[in-house]
Protein backbone atom coordinates (compact mmCIF):
# COMPACT_ATOMS: atom_id res chain seq x y z
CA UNK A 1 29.94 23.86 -0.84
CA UNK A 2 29.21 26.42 2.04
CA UNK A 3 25.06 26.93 2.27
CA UNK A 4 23.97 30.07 3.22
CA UNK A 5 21.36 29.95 6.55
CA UNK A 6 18.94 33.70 5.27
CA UNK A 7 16.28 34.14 7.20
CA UNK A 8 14.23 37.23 5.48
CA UNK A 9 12.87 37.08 2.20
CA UNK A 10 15.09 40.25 0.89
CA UNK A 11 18.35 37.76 1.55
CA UNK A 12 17.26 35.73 -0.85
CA UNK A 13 16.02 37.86 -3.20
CA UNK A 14 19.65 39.53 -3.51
CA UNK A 15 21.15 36.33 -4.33
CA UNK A 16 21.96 35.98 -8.26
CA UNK A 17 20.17 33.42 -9.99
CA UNK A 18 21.60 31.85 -13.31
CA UNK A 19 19.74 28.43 -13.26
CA UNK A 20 16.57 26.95 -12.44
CA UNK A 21 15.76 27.20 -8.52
CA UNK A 22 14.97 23.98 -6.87
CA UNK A 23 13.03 24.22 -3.19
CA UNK A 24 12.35 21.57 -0.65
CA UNK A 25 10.00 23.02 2.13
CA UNK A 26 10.51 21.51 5.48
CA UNK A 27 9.30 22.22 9.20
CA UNK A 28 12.71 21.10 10.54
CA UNK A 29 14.54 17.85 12.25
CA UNK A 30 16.04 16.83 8.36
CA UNK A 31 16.44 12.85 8.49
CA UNK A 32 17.26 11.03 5.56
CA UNK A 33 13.99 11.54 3.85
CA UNK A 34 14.72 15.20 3.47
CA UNK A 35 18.06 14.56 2.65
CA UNK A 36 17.07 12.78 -0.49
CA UNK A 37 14.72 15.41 -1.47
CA UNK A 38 17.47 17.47 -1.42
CA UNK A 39 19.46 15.46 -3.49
CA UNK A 40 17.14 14.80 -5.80
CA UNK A 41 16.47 18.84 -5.56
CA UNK A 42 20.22 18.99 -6.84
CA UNK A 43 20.23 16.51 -9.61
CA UNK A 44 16.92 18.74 -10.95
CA UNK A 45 18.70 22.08 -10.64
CA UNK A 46 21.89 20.79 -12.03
CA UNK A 47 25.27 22.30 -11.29
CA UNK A 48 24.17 25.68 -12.39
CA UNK A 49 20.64 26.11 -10.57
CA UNK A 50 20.33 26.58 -6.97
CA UNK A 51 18.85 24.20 -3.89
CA UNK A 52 17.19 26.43 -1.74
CA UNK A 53 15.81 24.33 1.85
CA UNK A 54 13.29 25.92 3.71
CA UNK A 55 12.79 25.53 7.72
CA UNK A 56 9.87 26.84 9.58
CA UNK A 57 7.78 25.36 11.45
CA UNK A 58 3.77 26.74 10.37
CA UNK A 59 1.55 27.68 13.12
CA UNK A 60 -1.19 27.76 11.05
CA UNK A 61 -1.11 24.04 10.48
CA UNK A 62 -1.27 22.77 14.19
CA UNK A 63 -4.57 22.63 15.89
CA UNK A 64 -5.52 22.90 19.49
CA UNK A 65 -3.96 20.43 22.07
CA UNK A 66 -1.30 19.14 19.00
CA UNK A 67 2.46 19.68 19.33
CA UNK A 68 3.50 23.04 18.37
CA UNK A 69 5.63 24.15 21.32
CA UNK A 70 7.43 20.34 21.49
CA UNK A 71 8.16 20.58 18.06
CA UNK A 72 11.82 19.31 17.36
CA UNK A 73 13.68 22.37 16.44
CA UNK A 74 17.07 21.89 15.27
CA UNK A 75 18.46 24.37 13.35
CA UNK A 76 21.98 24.34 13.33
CA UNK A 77 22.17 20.46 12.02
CA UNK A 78 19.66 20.86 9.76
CA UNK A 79 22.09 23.36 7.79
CA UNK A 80 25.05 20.76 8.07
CA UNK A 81 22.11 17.88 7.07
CA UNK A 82 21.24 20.22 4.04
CA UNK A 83 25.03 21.35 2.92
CA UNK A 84 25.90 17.70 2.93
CA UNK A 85 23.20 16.60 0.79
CA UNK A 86 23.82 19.89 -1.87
CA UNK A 87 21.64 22.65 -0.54
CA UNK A 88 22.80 26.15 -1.59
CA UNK A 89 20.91 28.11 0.73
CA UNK A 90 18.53 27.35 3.97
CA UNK A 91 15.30 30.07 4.15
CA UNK A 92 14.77 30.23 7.99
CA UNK A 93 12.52 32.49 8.07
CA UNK A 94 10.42 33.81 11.39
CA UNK A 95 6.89 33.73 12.15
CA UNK A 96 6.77 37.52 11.62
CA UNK A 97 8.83 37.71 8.44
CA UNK A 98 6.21 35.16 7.04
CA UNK A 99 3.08 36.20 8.15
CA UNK A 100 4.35 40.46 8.89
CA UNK A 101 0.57 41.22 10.43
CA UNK A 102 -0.38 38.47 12.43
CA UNK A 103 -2.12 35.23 11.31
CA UNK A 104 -3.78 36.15 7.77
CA UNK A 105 -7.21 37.04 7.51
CA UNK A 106 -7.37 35.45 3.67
CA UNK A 107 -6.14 32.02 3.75
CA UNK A 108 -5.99 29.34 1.19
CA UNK A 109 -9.73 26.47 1.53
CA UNK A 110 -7.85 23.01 0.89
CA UNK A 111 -12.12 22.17 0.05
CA UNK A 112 -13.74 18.67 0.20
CA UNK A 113 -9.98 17.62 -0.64
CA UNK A 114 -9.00 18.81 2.74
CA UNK A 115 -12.02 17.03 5.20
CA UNK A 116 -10.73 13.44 4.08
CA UNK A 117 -8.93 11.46 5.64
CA UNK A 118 -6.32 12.90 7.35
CA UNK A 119 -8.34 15.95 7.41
CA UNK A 120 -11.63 14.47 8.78
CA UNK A 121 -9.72 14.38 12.24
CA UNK A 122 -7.43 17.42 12.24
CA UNK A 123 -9.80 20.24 10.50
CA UNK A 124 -8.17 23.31 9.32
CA UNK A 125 -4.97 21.49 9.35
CA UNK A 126 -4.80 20.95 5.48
CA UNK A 127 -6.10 25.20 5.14
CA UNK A 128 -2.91 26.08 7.15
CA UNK A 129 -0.94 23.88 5.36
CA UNK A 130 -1.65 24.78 2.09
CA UNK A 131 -1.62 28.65 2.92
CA UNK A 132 2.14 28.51 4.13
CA UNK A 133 2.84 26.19 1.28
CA UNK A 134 1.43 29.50 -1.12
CA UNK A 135 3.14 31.81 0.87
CA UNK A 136 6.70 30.33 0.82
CA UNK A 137 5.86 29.36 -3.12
CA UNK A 138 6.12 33.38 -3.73
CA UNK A 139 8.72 33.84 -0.76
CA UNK A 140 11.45 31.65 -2.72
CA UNK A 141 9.97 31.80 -6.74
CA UNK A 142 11.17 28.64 -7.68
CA UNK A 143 10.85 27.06 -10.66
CA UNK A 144 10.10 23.13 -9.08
CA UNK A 145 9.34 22.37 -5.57
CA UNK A 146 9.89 19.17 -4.14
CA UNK A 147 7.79 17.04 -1.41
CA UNK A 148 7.83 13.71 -0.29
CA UNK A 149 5.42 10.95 -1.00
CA UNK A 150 5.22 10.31 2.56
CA UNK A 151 2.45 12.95 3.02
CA UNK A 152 0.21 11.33 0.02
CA UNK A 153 -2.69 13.72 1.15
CA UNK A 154 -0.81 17.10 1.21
CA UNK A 155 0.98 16.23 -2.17
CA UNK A 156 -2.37 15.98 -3.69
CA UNK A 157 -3.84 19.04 -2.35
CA UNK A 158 -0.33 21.22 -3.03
CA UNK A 159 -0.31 20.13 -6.61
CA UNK A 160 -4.09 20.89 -7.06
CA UNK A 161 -3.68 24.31 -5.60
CA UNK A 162 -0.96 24.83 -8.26
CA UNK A 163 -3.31 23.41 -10.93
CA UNK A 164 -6.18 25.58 -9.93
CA UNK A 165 -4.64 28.84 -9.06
CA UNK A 166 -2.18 28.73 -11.76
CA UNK A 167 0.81 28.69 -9.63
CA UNK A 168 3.75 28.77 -12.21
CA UNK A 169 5.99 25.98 -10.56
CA UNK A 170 6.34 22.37 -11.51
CA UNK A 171 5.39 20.34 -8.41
CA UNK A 172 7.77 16.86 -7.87
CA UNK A 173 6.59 14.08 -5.79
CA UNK A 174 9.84 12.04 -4.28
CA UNK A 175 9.23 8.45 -3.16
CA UNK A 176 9.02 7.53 0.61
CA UNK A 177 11.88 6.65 2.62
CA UNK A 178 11.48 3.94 4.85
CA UNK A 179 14.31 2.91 7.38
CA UNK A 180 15.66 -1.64 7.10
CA UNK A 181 12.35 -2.43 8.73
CA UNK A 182 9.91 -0.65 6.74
CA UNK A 183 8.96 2.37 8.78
CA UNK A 184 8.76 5.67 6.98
CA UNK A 185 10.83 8.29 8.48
CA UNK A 186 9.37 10.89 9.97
CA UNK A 187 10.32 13.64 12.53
CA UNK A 188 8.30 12.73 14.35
CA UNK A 189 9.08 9.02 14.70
CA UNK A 190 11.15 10.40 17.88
CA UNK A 191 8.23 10.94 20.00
CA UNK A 192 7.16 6.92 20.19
CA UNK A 193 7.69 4.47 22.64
CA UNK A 194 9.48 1.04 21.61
CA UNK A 195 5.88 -0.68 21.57
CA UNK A 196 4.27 2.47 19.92
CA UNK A 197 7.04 2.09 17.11
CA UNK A 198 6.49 -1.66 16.65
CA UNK A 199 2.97 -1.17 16.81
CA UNK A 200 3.35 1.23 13.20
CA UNK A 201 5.22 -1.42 11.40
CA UNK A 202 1.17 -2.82 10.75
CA UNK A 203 0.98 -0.22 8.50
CA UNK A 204 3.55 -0.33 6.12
CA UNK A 205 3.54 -4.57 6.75
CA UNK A 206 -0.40 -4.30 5.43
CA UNK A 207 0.50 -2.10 2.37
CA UNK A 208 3.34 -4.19 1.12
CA UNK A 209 1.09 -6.88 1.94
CA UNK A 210 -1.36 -5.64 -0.17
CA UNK A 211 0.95 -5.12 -3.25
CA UNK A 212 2.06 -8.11 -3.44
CA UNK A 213 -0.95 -9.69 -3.08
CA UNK A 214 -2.44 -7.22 -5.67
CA UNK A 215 0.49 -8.21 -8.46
CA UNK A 216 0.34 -11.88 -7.35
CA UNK A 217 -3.72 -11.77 -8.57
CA UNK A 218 -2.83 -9.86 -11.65
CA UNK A 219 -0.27 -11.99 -12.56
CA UNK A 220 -2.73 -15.46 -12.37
CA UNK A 221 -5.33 -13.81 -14.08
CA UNK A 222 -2.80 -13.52 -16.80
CA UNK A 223 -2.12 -16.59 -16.84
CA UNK A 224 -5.67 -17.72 -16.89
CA UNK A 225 -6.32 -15.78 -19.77
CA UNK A 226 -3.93 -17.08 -21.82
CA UNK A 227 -5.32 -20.51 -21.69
CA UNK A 228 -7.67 -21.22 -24.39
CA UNK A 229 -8.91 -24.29 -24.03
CA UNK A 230 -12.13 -24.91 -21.23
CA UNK A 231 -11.25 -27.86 -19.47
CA UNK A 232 -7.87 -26.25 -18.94
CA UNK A 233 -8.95 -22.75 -18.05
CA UNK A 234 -11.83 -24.02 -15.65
CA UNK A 235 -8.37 -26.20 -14.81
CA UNK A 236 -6.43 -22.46 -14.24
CA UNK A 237 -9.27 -20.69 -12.80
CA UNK A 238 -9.59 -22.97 -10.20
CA UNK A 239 -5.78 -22.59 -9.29
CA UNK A 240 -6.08 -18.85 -9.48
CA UNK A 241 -8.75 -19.31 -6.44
CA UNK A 242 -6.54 -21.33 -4.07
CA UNK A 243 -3.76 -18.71 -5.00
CA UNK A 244 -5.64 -15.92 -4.00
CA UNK A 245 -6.87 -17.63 -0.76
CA UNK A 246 -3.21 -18.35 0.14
CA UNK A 247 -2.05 -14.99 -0.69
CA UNK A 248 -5.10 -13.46 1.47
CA UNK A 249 -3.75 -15.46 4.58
CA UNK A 250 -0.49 -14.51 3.24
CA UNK A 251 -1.25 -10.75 4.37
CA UNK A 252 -3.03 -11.28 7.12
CA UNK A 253 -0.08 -12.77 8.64
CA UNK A 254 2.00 -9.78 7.17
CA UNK A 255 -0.59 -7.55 9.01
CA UNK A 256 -0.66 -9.42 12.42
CA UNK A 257 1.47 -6.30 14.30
């Protein structure tokens, strides 16, 4: 398969669609976890619809003093990234073929959604995001678009802009890659140090912690249900106490980085 690199909208307008079209928007520097989206992209389209990647790094969605200008930009393997994992096409689109008069007076309000979290300490961030995210929906007219789990808080928002503006595209959430040691991938993973990198294993250490000490409680409260007598379930109740204490100290010491 040879994947087309367009970058104006009438490009890939012109090409001839027969299938459903599958997108996957990125900002650049593919890793793994884009090429799986793109895979998964493929198995969605099937062998008749069409992969289309998109690259483009969104001003809208950087704020003052972040890292616009340093962003990784990497074209030319992210086409040979996306052909290998099934792309058709990559949408490389300018700033000016996206937003043709300057940055857009109307905009898309990601709302309480968008000062949470993430967005309590990078405001406007989740606005910009969301308006590119609209604007690239009606650049490519797909019929799914595909984003990773990764980004749990811009997921939510893109697939409750869809829901409230009546966006016609199915919205699929792909699981999280992680690399052997549990860190998620992430473009930019590249900018930390070798302490700053060991340092972020706490949080994926903490949340697998927390699973399993989550499914460990469930599963002795099961078991403490099912006993029916009360000597024996004051017996199992008791147990399921000094299992939960062990599997509390059990993610702390997961957690310790």
């Amino acid at each position: 398969m040879t994947t087309a690199l367009l970058s104006t909208a009438d490009e890939l307008h012109a090409r001839v669609r027969t299938g459903h079209r599958a997108v996957v928007m990125t900002m650049g520097a593919l890793h793994e976890g884009h090429a799986t989206l793109i895979r998964t992209a493929r198995e969605i389209a099937g062998g008749d619809g069409e992969v289309v990647v998109t690259v483009f790094v969104n001003p809208l969605q950087f704020g003052a003093g972040e890292d616009l200008d340093r962003y990784p930009r990497t074209l030319d393997a992210d086409v040979k990234i996306a052909e290998q994992a099934g792309a058709d096409a990559v949408f490389a689109p300018s700033v000016d073929e996206v937003y043709p008069g300057g940055r857009p007076q109307v905009r898309i309000s990601a709302g309480p959604m968008g000062e949470r979290l993430e967005g309590a300490s990078r405001p406007g961030h989740f606005d910009g995001m969301l308006t590119v995210v609209a604007k690239l929906l009606h650049l490519t007219r797909p019929d799914v678009a595909l984003y990773g789990q990764k980004d749990a808080q811009q997921l939510a928002l893109i697939r409750r802009m869809a829901r409230d503006l009546n966006f016609g595209v199915e919205i699929v959430g792909v699981p999280t890659v992680r690399e052997e040691d549990g860190l998620a991938l992430s473009s930019r993973n590249r900018y930390l140090s070798a302490a700053e990198r060991h340092t972020a294993l706490a949080l994926s250490q903490a949340l697998f912690a927390g699973s399993d000490r989550h499914a460990a409680q469930e599963a002795l409260r099961a078991r403490a249900r099912e006993v029916r007598t009360t000597r024996a379930r004051a017996e199992a109740l008791s147990a399921l106490g000094e299992s939960r204490a062990a599997a509390d100290a059990h993610a702390v010491s997961k957690a310790a980085p």
